[in-house]
C-alpha atoms as a PDB file:
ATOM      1  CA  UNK A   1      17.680 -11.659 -29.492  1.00  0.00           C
ATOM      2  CA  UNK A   2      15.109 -10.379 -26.797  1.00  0.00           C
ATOM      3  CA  UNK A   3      11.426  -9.216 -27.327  1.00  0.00           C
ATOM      4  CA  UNK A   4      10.415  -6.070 -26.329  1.00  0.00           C
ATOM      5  CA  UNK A   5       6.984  -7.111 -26.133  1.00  0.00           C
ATOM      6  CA  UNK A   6       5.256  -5.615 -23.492  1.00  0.00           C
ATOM      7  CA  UNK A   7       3.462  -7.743 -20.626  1.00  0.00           C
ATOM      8  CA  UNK A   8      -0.234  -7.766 -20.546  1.00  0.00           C
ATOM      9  CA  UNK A   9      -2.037  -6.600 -17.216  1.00  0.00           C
ATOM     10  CA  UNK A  10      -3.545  -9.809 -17.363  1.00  0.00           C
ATOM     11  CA  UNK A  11      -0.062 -11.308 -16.728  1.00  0.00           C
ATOM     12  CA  UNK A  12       0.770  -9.523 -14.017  1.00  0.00           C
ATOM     13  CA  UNK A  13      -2.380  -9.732 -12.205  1.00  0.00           C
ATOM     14  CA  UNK A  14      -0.609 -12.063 -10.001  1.00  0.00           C
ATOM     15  CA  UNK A  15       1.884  -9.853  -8.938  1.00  0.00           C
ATOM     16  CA  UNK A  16      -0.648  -7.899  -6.944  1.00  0.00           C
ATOM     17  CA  UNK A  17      -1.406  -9.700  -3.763  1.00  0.00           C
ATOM     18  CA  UNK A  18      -4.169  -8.505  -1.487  1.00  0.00           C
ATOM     19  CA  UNK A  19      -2.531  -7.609   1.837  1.00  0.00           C
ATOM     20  CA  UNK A  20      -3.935 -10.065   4.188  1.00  0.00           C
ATOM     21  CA  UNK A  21      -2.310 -12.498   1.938  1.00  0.00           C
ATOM     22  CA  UNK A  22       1.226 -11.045   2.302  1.00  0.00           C
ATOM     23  CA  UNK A  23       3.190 -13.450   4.344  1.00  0.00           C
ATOM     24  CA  UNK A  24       5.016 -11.076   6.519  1.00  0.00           C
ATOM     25  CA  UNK A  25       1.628  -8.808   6.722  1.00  0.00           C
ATOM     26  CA  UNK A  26       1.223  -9.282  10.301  1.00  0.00           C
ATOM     27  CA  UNK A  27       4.831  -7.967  11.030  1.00  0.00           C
ATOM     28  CA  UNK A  28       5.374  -4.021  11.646  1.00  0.00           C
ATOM     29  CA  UNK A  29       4.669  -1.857   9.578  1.00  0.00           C
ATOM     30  CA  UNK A  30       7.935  -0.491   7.194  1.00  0.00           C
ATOM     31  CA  UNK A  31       9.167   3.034   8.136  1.00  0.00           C
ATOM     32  CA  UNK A  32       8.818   4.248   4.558  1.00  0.00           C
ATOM     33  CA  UNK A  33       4.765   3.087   4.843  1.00  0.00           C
ATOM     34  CA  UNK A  34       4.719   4.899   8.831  1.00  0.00           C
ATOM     35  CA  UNK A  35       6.148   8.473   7.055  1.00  0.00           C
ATOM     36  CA  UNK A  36       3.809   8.341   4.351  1.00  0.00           C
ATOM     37  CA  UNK A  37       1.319   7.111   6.470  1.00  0.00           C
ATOM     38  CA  UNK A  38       1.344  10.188   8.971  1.00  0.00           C
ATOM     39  CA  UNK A  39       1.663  12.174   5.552  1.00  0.00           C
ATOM     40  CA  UNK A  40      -2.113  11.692   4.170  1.00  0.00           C
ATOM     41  CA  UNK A  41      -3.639  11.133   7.342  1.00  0.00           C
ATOM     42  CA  UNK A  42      -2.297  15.046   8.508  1.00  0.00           C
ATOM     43  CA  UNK A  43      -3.719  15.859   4.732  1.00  0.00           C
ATOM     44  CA  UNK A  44      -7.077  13.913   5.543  1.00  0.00           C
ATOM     45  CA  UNK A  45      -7.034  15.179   9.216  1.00  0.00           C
ATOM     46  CA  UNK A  46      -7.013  11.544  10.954  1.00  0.00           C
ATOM     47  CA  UNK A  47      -4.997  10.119  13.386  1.00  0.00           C
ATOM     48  CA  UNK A  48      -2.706   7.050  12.771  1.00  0.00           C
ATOM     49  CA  UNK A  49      -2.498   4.152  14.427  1.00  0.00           C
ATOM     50  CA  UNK A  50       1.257   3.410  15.411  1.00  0.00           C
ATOM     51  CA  UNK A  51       0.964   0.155  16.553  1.00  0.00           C
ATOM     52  CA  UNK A  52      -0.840  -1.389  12.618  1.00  0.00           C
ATOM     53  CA  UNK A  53       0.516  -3.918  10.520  1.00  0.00           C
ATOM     54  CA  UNK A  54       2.495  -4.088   7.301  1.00  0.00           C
ATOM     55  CA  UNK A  55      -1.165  -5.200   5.839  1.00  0.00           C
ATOM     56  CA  UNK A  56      -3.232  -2.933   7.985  1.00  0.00           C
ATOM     57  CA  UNK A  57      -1.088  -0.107   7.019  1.00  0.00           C
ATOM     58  CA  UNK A  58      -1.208  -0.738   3.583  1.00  0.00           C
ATOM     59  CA  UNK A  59      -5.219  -0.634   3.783  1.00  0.00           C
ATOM     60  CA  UNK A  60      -5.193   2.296   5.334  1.00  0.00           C
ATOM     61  CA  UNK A  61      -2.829   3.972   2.851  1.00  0.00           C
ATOM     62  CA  UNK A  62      -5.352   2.775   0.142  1.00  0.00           C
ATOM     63  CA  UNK A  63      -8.443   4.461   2.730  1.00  0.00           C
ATOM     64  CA  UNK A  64      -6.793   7.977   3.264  1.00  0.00           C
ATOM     65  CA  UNK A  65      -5.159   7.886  -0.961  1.00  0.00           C
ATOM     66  CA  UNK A  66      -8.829   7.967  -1.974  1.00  0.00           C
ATOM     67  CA  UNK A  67      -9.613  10.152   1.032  1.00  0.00           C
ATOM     68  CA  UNK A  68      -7.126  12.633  -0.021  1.00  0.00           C
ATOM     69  CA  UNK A  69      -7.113  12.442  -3.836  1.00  0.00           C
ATOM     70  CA  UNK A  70      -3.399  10.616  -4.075  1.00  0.00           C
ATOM     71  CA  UNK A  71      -1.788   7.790  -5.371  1.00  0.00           C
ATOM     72  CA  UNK A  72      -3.716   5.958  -7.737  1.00  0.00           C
END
């Protein structure tokens, strides 16, 4: 019979890895991170950088969420 019990945050701290830890962070960036990319920086009214990394993108998602009030 299985548990329901519910994982702590605490145990799945490790499944958040900063990006520059990612080991394919220094490929291209995904298309589905370049579309929502161009997304918040039209909202934030910045510019994106086509030619930034899985990682770098990812940062910069974080940047222009806070910028523009989505995501977390």
């Amino acid at each position: 019979m299985m548990s329901n019990a519910r994982v702590s945050d605490d145990q799945n701290s490790n499944m958040i890895k900063d990006p520059d830890e990612w080991k394919t962070g220094d490929e291209e960036m995904t298309g589905a991170q370049r579309s929502y990319l161009q997304t918040l920086a039209d909202e934030a009214g910045e510019e994106v950088d086509p030619d930034l990394t899985k990682a770098e993108a990812s940062k910069r998602i974080e940047e222009l969420q806070q910028k523009t009030g989505r995501g977390v």
